[in-house]
PDB file of N, CA and C in Angstrom:
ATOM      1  N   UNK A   1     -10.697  -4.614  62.031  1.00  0.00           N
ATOM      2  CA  UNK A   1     -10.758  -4.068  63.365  1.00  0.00           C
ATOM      3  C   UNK A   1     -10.209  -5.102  64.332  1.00  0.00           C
ATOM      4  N   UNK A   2      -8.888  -4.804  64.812  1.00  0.00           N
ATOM      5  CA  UNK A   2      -8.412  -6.016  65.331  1.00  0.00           C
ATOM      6  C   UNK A   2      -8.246  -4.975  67.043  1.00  0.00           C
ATOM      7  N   UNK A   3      -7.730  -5.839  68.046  1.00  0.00           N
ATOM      8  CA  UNK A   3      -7.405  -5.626  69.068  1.00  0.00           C
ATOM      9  C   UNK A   3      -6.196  -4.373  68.680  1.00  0.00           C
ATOM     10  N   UNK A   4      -6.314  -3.135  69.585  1.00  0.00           N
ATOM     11  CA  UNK A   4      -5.194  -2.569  69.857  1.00  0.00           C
ATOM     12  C   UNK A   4      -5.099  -2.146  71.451  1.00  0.00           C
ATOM     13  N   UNK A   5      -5.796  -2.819  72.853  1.00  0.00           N
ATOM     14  CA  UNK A   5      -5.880  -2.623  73.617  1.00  0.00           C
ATOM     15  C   UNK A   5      -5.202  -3.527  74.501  1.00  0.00           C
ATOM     16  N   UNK A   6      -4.153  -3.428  75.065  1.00  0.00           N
ATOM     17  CA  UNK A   6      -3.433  -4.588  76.213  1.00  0.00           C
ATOM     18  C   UNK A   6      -4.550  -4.598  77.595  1.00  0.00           C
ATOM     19  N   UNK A   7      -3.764  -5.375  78.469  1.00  0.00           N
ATOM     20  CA  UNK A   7      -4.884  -6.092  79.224  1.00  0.00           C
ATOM     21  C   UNK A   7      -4.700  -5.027  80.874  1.00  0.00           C
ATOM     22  N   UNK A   8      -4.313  -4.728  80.666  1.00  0.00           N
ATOM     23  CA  UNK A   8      -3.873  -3.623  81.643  1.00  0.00           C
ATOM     24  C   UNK A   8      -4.645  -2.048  80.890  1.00  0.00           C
ATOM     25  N   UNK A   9      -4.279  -1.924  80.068  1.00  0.00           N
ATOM     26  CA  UNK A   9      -5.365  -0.656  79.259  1.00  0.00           C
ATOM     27  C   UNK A   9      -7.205  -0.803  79.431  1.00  0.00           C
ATOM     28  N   UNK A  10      -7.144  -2.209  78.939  1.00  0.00           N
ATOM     29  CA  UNK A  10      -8.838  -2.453  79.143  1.00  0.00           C
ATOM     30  C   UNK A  10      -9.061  -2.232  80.361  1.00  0.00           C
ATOM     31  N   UNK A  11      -8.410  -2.880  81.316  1.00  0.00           N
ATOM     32  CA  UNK A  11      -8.838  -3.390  82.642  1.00  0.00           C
ATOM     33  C   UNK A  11      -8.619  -1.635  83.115  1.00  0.00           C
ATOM     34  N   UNK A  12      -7.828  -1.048  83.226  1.00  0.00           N
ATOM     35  CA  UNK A  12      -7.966   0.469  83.798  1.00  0.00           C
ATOM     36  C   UNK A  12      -9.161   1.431  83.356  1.00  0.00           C
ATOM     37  N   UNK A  13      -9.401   1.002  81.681  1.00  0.00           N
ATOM     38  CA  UNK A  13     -10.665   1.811  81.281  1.00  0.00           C
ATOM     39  C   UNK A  13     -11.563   1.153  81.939  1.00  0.00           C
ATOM     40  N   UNK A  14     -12.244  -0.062  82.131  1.00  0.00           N
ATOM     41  CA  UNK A  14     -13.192  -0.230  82.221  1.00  0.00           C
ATOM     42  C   UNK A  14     -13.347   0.220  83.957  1.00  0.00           C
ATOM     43  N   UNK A  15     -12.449  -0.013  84.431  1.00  0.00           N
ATOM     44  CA  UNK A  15     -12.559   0.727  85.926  1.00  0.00           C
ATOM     45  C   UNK A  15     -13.132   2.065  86.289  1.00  0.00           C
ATOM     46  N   UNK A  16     -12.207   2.732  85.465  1.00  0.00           N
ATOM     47  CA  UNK A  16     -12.172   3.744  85.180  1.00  0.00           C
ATOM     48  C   UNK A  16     -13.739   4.334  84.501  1.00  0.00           C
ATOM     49  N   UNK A  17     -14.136   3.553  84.052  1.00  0.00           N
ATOM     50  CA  UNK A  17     -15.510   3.750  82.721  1.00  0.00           C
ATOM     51  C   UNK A  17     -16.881   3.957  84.411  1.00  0.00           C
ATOM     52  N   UNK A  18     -16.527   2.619  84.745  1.00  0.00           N
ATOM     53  CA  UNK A  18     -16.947   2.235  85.658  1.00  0.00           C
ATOM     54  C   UNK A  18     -17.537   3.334  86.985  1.00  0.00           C
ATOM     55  N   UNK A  19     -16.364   3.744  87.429  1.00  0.00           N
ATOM     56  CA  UNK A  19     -16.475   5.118  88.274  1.00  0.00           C
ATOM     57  C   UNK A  19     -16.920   6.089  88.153  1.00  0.00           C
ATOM     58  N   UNK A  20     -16.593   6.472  86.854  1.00  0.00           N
ATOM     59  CA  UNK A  20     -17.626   7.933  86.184  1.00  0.00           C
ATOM     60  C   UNK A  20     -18.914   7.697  86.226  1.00  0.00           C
ATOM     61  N   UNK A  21     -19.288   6.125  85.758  1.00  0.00           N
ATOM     62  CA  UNK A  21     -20.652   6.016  85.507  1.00  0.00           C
ATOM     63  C   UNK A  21     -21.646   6.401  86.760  1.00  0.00           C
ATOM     64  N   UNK A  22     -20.741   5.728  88.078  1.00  0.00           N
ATOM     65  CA  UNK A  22     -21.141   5.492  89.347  1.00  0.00           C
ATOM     66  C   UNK A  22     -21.477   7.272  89.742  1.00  0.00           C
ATOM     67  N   UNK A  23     -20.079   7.629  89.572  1.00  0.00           N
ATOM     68  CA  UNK A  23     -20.153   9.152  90.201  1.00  0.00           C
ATOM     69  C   UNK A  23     -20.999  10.323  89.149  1.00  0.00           C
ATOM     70  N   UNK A  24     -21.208   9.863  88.137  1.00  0.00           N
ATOM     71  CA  UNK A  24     -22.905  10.111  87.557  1.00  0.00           C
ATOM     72  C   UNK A  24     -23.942  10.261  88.297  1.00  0.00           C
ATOM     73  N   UNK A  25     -23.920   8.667  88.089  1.00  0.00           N
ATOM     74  CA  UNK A  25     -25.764   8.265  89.039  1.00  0.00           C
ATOM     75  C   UNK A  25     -25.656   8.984  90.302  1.00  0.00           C
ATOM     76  N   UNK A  26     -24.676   9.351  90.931  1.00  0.00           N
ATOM     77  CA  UNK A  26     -24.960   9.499  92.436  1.00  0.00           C
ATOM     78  C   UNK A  26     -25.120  11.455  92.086  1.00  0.00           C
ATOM     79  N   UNK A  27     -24.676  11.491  91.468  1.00  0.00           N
ATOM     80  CA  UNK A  27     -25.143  13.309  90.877  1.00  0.00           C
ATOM     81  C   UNK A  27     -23.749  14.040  91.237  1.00  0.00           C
ATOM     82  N   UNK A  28     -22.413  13.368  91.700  1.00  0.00           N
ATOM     83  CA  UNK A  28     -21.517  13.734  91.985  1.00  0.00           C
ATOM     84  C   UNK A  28     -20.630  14.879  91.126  1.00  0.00           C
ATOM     85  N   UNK A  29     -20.914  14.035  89.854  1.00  0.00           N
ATOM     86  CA  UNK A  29     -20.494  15.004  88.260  1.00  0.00           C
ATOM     87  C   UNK A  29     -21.311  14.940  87.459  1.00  0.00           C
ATOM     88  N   UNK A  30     -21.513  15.987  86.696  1.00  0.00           N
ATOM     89  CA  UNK A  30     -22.881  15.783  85.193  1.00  0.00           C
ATOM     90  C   UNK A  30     -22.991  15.044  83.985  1.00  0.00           C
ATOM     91  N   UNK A  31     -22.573  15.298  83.127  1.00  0.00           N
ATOM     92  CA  UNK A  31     -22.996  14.537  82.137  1.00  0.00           C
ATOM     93  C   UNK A  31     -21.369  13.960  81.617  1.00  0.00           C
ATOM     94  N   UNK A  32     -20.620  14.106  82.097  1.00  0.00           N
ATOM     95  CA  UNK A  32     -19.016  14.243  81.463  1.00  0.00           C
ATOM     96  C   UNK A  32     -19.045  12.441  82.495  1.00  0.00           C
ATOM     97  N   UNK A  33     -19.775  12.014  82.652  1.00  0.00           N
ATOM     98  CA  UNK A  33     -19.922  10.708  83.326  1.00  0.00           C
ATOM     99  C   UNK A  33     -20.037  10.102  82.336  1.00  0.00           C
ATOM    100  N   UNK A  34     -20.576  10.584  81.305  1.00  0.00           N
ATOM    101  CA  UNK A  34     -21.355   9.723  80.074  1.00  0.00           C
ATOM    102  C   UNK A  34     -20.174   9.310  79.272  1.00  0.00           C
ATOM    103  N   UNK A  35     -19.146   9.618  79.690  1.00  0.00           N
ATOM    104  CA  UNK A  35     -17.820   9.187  79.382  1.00  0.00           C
ATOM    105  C   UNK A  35     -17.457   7.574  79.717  1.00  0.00           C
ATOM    106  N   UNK A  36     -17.907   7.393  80.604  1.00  0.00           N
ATOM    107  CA  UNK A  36     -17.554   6.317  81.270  1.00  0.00           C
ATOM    108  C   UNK A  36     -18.282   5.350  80.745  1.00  0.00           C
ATOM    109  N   UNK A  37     -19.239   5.354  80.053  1.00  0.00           N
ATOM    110  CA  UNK A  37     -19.720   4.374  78.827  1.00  0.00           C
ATOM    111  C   UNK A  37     -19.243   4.145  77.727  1.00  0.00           C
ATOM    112  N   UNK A  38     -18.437   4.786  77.386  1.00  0.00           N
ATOM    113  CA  UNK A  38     -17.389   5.129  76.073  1.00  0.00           C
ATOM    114  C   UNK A  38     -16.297   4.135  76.784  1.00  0.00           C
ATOM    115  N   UNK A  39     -15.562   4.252  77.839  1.00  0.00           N
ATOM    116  CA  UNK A  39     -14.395   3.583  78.546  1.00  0.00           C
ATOM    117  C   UNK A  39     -14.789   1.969  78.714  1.00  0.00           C
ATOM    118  N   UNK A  40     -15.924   1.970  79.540  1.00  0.00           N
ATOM    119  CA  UNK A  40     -16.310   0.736  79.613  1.00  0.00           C
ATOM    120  C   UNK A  40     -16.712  -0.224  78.149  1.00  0.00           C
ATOM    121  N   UNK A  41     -16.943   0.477  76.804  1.00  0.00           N
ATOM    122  CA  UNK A  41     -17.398   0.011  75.806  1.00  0.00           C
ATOM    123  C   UNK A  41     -15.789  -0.516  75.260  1.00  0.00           C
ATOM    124  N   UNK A  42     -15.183   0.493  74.813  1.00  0.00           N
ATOM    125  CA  UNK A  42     -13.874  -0.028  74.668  1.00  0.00           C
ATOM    126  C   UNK A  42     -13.276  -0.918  75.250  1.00  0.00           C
ATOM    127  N   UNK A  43     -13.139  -0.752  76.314  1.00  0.00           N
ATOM    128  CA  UNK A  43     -12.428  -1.638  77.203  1.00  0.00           C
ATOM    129  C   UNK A  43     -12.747  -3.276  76.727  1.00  0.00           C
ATOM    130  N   UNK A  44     -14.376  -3.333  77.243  1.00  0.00           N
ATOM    131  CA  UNK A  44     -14.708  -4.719  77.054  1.00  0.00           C
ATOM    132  C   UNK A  44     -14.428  -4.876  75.316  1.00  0.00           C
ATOM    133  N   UNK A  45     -14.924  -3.850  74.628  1.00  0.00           N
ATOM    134  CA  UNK A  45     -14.223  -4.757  73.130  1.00  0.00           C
ATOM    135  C   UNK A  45     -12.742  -4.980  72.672  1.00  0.00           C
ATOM    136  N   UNK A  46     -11.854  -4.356  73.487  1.00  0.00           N
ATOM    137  CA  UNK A  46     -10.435  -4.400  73.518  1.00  0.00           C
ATOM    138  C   UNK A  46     -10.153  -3.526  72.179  1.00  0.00           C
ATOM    139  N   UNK A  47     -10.742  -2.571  71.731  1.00  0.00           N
ATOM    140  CA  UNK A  47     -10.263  -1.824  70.724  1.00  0.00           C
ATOM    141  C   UNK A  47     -10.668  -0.509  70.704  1.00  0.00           C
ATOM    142  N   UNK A  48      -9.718   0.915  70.253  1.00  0.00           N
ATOM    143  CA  UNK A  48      -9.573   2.427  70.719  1.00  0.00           C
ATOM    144  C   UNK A  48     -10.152   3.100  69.242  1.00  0.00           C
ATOM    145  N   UNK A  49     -10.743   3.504  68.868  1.00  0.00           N
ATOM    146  CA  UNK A  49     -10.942   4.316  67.625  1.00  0.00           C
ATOM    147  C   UNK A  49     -10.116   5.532  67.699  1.00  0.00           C
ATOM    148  N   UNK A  50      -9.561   5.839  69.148  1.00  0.00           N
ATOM    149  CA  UNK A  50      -8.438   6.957  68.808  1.00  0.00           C
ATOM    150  C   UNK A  50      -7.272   5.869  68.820  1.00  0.00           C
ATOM    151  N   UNK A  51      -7.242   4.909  69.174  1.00  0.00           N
ATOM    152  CA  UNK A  51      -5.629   4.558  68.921  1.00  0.00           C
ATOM    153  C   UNK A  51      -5.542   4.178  67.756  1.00  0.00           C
ATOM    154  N   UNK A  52      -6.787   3.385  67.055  1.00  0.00           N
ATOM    155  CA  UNK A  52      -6.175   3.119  65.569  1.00  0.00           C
ATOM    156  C   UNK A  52      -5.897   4.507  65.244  1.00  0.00           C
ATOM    157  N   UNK A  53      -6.478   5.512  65.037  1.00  0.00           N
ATOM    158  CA  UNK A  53      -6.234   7.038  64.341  1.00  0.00           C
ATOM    159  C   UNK A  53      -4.742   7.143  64.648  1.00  0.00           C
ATOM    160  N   UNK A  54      -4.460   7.168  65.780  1.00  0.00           N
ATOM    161  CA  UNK A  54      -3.115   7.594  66.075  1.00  0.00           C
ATOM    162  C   UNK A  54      -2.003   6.432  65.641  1.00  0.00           C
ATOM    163  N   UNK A  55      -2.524   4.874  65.723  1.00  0.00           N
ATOM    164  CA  UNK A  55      -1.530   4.461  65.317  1.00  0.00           C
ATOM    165  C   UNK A  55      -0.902   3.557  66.542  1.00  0.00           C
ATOM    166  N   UNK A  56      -1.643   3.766  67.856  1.00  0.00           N
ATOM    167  CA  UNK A  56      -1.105   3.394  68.906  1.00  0.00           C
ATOM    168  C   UNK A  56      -1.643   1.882  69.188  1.00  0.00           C
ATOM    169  N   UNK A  57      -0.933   1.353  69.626  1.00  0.00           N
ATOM    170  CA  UNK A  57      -0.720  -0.399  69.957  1.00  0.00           C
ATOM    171  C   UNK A  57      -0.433  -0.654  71.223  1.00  0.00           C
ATOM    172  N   UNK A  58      -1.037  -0.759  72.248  1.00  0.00           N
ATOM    173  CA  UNK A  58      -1.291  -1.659  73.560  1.00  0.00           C
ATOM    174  C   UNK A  58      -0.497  -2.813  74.363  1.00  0.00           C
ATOM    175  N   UNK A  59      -1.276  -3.604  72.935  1.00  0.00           N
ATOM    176  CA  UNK A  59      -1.352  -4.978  73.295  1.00  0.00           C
ATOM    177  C   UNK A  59      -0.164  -5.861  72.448  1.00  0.00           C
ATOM    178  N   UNK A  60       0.138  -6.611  73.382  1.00  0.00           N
ATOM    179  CA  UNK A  60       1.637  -7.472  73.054  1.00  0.00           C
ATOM    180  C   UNK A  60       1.500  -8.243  72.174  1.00  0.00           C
ATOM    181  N   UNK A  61       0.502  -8.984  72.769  1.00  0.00           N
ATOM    182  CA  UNK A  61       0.277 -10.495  71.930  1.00  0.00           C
ATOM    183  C   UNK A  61      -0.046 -10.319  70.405  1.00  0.00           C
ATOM    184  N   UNK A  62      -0.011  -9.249  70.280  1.00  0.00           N
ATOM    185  CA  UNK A  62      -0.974  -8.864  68.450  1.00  0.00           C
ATOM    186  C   UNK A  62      -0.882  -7.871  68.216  1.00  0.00           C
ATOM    187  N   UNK A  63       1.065  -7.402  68.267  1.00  0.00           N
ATOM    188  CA  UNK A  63       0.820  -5.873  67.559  1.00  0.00           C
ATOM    189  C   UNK A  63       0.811  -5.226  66.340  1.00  0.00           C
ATOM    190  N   UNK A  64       0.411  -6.193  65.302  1.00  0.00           N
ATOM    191  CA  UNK A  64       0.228  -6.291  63.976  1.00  0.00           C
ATOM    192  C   UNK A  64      -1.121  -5.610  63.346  1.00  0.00           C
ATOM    193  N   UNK A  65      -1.871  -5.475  64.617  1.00  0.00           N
ATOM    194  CA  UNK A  65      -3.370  -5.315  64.606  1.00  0.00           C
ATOM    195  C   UNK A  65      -3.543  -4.403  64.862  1.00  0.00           C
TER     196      UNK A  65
END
C-alpha cells in the first residue's frame, strides 16, 4: 500500500473532507457529510482504494506505487 495521492489531491480532499463534515454538523446536508470523513481519511494517509482499483497515480515523486 504505497502512496497514490499527489499533494494537491490530498490537500483538496482533505478540504474538501473538511467542509462536508462542517456543513454536516451545522445540519446544512444529512448524512452524505459522512463523506467527508472518508476524504479527510484519505487525504491525510495519501492513499485512494478507488485509485489503486482503477489504477490511477497522483503523485509524482512515486509513481511506481
Amino acid at each position: 500500500m504505497g502512496i497514490n495521492e499527489g499533494d494537491l489531491d490530498r490537500t483538496l480532499r482533505t478540504i474538501a473532507g473538511i467542509v462536508l463534515l462542517g456543513l454536516m454538523y451545522m445540519g446544512t446536508i444529512g448524512l452524505w457529510g459522512w463523506l467527508g470523513l472518508v476524504l479527510v481519511v484519505t487525504g491525510a494517509a495519501g492513499w485512494c482504494p478507488l485509485y489503486a482499483a482503477l489504477g490511477v497515480n497522483t503523485c509524482r515523486a512515486n509513481p511506481e506505487t
